[in-house]
Protein backbone atom coordinates (compact mmCIF):
# COMPACT_ATOMS: atom_id res chain seq x y z
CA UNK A 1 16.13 -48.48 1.20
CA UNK A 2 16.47 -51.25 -1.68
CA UNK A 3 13.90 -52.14 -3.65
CA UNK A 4 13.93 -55.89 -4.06
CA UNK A 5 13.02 -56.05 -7.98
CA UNK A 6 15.71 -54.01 -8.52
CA UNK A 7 18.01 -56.10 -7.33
CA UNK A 8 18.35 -58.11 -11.05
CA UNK A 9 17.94 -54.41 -12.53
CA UNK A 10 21.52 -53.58 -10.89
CA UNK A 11 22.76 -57.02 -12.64
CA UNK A 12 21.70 -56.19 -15.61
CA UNK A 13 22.93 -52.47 -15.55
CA UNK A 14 26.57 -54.14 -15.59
CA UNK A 15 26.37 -56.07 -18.23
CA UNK A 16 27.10 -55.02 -22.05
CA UNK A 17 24.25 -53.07 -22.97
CA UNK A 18 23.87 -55.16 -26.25
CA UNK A 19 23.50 -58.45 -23.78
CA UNK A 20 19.80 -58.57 -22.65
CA UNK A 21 18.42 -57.44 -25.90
CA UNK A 22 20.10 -60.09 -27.85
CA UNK A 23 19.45 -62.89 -25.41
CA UNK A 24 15.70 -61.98 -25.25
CA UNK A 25 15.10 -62.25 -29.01
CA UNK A 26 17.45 -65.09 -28.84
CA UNK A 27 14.65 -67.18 -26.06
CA UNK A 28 12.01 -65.22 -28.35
CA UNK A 29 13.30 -67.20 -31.37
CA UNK A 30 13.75 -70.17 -29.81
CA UNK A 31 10.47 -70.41 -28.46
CA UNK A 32 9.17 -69.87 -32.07
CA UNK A 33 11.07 -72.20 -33.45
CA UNK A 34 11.78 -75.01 -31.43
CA UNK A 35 8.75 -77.91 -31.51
CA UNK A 36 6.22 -77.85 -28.96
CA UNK A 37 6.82 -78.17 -25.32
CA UNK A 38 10.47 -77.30 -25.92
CA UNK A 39 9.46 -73.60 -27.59
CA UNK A 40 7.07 -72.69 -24.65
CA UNK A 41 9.48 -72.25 -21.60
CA UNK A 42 11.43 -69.84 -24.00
CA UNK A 43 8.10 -67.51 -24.36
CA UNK A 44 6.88 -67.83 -20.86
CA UNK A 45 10.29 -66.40 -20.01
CA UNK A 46 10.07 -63.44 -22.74
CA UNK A 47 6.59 -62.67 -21.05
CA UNK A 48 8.67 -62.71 -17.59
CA UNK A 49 10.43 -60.31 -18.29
CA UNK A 50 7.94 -58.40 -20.26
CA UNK A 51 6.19 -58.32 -17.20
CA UNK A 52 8.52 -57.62 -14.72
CA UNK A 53 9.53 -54.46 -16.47
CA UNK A 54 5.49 -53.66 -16.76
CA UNK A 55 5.69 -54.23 -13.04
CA UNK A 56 8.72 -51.58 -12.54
CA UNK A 57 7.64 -48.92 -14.90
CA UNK A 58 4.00 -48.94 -14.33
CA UNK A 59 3.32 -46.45 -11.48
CA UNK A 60 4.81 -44.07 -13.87
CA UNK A 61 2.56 -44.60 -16.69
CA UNK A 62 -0.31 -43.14 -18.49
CA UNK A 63 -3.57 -45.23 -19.34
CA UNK A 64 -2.56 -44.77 -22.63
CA UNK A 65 0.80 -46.36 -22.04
CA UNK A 66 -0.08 -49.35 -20.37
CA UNK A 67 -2.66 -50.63 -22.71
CA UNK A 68 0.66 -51.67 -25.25
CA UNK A 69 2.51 -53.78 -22.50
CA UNK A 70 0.00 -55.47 -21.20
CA UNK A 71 -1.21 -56.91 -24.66
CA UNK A 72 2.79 -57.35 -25.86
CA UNK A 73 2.49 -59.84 -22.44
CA UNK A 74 -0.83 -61.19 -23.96
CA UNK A 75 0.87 -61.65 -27.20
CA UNK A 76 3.64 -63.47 -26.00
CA UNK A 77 2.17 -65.64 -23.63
CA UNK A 78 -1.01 -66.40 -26.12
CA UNK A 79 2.26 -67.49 -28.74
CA UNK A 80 3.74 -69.83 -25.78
CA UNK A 81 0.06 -71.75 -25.30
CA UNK A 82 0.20 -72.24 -29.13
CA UNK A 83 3.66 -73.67 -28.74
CA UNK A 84 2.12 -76.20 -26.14
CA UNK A 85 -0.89 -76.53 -27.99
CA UNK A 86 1.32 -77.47 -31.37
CA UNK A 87 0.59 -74.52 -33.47
């Protein structure tokens, strides 16, 4: 049987492997350097994804291995509340 968050996994698996990596630092960008309120929905969507790839990988993971995505998630979404915040 399936996994359902997999199911955008497949998606992504048939796209050009150069695709996802250049739209995420293009959204990562963006929400960097586009004012305010307009920069934030970029990052919260960087940290989506950050996350949801936590959230697939991290059965598999040492202690020592989850410590880095969890505060590249931190990162990101304390970046996108300075966005809001007009930092």
């Amino acid at each position: 049987m399936e996994r359902r968050s997999a199911v955008p996994l497949v998606w992504l698996h048939q796209r050009p492997g150069w695709l996802p990596p250049v739209v995420l630092g293009a959204l990562f960008l963006a929400g960097l350097m586009a004012p305010g309120w307009l920069g934030a929905p970029c990052l919260l969507l960087v940290a989506a994804v950050f996350g949801w790839l936590a959230f697939l990988t991290w059965p598999s993971l040492q202690r020592q291995q989850r410590v880095p995505r969890v505060l590249m998630i931190v990162v990101v979404l304390v970046l996108a509340v300075a966005r809001v915040l007009g930092f």
